[in-house]
Structures are given as C-alpha cells and as structure tokens.
C-alpha atoms as a PDB file:
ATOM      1  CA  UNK A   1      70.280  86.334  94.145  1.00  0.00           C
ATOM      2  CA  UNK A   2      69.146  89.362  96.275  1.00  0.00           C
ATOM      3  CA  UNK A   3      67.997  92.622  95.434  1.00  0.00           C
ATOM      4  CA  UNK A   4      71.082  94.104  96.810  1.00  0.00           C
ATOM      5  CA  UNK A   5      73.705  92.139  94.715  1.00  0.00           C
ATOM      6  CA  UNK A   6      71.365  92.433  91.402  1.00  0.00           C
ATOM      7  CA  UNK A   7      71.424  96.657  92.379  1.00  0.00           C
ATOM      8  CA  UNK A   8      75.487  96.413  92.585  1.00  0.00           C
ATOM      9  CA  UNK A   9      75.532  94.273  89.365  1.00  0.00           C
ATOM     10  CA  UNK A  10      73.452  96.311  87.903  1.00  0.00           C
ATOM     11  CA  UNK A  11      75.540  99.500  89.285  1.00  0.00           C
ATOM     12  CA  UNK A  12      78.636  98.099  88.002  1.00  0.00           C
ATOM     13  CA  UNK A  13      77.576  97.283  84.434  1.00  0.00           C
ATOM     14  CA  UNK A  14      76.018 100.849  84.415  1.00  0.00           C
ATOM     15  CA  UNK A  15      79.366 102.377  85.741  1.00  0.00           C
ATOM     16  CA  UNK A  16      80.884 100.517  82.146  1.00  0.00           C
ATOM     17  CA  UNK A  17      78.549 101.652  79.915  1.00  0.00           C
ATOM     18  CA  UNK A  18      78.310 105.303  81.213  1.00  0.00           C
ATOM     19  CA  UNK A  19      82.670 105.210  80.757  1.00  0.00           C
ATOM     20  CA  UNK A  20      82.219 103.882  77.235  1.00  0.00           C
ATOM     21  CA  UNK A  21      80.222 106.404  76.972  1.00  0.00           C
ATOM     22  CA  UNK A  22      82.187 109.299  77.787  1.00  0.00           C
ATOM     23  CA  UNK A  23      84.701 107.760  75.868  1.00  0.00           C
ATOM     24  CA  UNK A  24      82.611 107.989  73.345  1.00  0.00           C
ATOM     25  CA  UNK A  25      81.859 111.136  73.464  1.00  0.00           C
ATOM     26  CA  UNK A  26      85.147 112.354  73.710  1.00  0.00           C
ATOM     27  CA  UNK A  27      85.943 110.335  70.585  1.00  0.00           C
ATOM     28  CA  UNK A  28      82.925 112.271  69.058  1.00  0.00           C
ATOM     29  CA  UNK A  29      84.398 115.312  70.095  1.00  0.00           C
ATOM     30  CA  UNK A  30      88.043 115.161  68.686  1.00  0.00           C
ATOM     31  CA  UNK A  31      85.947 113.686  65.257  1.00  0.00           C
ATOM     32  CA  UNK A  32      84.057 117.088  65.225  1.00  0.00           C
ATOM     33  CA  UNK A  33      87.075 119.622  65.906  1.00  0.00           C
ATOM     34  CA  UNK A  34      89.208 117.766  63.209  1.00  0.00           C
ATOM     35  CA  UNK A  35      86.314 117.959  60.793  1.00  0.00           C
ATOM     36  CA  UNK A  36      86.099 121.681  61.376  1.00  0.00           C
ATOM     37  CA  UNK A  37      89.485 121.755  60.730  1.00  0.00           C
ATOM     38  CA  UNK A  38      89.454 120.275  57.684  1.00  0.00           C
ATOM     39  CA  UNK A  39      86.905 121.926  56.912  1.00  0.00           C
ATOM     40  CA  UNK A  40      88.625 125.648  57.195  1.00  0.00           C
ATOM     41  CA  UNK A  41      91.867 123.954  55.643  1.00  0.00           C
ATOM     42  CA  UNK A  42      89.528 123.042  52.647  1.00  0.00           C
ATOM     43  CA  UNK A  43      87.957 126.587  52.091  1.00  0.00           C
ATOM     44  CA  UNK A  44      91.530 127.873  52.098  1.00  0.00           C
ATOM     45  CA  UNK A  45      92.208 125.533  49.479  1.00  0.00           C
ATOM     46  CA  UNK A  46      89.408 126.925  47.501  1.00  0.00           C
ATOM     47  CA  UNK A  47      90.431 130.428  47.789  1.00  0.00           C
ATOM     48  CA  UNK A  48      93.857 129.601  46.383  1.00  0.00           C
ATOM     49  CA  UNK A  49      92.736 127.617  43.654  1.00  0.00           C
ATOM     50  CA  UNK A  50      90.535 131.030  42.567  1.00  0.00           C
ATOM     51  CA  UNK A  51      93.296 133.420  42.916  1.00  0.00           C
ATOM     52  CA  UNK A  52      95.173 130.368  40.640  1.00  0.00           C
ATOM     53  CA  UNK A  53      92.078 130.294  37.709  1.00  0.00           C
ATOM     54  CA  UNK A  54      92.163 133.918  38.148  1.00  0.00           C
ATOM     55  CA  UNK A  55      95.780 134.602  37.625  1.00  0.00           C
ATOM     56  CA  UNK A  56      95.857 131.778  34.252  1.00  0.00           C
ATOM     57  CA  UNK A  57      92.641 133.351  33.255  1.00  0.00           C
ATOM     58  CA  UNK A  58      94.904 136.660  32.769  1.00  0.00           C
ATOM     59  CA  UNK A  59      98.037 135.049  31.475  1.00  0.00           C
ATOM     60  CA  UNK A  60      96.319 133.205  29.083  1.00  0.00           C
ATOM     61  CA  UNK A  61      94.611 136.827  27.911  1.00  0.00           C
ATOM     62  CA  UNK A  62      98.253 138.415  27.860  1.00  0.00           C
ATOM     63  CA  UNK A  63      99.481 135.169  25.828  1.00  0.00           C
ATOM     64  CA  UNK A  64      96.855 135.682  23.337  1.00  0.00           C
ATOM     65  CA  UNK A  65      97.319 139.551  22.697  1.00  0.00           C
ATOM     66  CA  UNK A  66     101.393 138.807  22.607  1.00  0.00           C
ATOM     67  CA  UNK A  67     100.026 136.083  19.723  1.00  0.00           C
ATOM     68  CA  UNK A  68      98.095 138.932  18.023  1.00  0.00           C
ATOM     69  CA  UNK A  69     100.715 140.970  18.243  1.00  0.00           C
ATOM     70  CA  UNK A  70     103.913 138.804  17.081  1.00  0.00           C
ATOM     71  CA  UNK A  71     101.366 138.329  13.889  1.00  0.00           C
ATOM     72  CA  UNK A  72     101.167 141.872  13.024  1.00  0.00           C
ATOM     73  CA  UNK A  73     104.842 142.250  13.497  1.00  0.00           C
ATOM     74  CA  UNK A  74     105.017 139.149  11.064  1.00  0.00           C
ATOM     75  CA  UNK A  75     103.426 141.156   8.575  1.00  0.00           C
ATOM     76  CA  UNK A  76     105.367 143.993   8.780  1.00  0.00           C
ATOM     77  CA  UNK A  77     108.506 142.329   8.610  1.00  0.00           C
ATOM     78  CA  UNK A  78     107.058 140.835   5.475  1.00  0.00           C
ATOM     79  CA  UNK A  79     106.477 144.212   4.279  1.00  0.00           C
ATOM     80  CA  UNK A  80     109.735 145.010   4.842  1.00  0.00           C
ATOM     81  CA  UNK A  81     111.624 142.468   3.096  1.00  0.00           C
ATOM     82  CA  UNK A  82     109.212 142.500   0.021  1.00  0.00           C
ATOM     83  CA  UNK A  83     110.358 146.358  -0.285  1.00  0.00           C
ATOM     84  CA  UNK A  84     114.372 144.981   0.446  1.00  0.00           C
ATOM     85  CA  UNK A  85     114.200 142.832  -2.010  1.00  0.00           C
ATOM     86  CA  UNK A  86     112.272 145.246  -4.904  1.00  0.00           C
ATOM     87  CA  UNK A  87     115.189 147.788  -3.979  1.00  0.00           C
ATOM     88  CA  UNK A  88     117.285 145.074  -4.584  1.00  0.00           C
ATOM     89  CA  UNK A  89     116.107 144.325  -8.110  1.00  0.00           C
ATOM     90  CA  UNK A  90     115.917 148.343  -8.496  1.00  0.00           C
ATOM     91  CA  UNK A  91     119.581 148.576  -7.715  1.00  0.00           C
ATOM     92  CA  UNK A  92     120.748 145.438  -9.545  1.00  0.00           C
ATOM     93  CA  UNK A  93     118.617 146.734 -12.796  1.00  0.00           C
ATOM     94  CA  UNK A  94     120.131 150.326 -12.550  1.00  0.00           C
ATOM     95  CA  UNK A  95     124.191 149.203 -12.225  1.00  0.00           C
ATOM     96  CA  UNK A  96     122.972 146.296 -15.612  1.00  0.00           C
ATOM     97  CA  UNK A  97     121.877 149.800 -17.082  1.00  0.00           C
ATOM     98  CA  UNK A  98     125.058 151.417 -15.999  1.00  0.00           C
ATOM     99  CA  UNK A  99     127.303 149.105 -16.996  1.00  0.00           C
ATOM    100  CA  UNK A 100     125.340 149.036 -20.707  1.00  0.00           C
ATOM    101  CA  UNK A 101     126.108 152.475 -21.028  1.00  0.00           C
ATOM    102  CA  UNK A 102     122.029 153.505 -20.415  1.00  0.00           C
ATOM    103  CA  UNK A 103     123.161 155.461 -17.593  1.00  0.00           C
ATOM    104  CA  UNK A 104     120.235 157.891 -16.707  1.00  0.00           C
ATOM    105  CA  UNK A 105     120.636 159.897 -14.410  1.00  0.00           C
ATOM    106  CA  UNK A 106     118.504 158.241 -11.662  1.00  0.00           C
ATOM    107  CA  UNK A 107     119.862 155.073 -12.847  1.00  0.00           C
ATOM    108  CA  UNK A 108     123.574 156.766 -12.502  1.00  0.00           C
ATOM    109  CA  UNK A 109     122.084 157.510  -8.791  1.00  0.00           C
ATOM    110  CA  UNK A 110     120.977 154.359  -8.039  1.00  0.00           C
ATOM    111  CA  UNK A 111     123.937 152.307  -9.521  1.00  0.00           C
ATOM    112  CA  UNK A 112     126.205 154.599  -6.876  1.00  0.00           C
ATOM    113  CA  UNK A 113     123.945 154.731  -4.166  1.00  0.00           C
ATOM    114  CA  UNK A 114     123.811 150.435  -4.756  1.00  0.00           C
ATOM    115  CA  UNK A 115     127.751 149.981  -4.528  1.00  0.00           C
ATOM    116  CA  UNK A 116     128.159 152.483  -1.471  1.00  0.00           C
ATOM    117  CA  UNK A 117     125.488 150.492   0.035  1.00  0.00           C
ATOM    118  CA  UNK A 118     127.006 146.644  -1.015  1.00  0.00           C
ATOM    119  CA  UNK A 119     130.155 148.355   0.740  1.00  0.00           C
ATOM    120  CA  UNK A 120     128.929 148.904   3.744  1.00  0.00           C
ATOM    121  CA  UNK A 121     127.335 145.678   4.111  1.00  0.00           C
ATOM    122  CA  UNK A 122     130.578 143.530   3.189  1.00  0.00           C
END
C-alpha cells in the first residue's frame, strides 16, 4: 500500500467521523434547547402550583372561620328555641290558669296574647 492511498484512506475515514460528528453535535444541540425548554415550562409549573397552595391555603382559612361561625349561630338558635319553647309553657300555663278561673291579670294577658298568637300561626 502507498503512502498516498493510506493518506486518502485515512482522509476518507476522517471525513466520516468528523460528519458523525457534527451530527453529533447538532443532536447535542437540539438535546440542550429542549432541556431549556423544559426547563422554563417546569418553573412555570412551579409558579402555578404556589399561586394554587396559596389560594387553598386561604380557602381553607375562610372555610374554617365560616365553621366558627355556623357554630355560634348554632348556639344562638339554641338560645332561641329554649326561650320559644319556655314562652310556650308560659302561655300554655297562663290559658290552664284561665280556663280554672285563676285569671290574674298577667295571666289574663298572657292567655290573650297566647290565642292571638296560635291564630296567627294556623
């Protein structure tokens, strides 16, 4: 073999490598502007999943004071009904009294005030 043809072999095999390696680095090139793409898709991702803990972090706070707050109007509407219902047994116990013939006067009242009230709630 002479120097010449072992200088074109040698030419030819470097003319392959040197495309695989521009192939190569275009390759590597494409991998590093998709992974920079990625990686600004990802940090966009993060910033929504913030605003999301930040927004559940307040609705949970607003679901908790609307909890307090159904439990104190609980209360009061227990309140309420305990005073209904000793009215109730105020007005019942006045119109027995009336109807006895014990008709104080505030039981009088109340015995009145009781049927104009049954009345209006028939």
């Amino acid at each position: 073999m002479s120097t010449a043809s072992s200088l074109e072999e040698l030419s030819a095999s470097g003319s392959a490598e040197k495309d695989i390696l521009v192939e190569a680095k275009e390759k590597s090139t494409i991998g590093r502007d998709k992974t920079y793409e990625g990686g600004k898709k990802l940090e966009t991702v993060i910033k929504m999943i913030d605003i999301v803990e930040g927004k559940s972090s307040g609705l949970a706070k607003t679901i908790n004071s609307l909890t307090n707050s159904t439990s104190k109007i609980d209360s009061i509407l227990n309140v309420i009904n305990e005073i209904a219902d000793q009215t109730n047994l105020l007005a019942l116990n006045a119109a027995i009294e009336a109807a006895r013939g014990r008709s104080w006067p505030w039981f009088c009242s109340c015995s009145g005030g009781d049927k104009k009230i049954s009345r209006g709630h028939n």
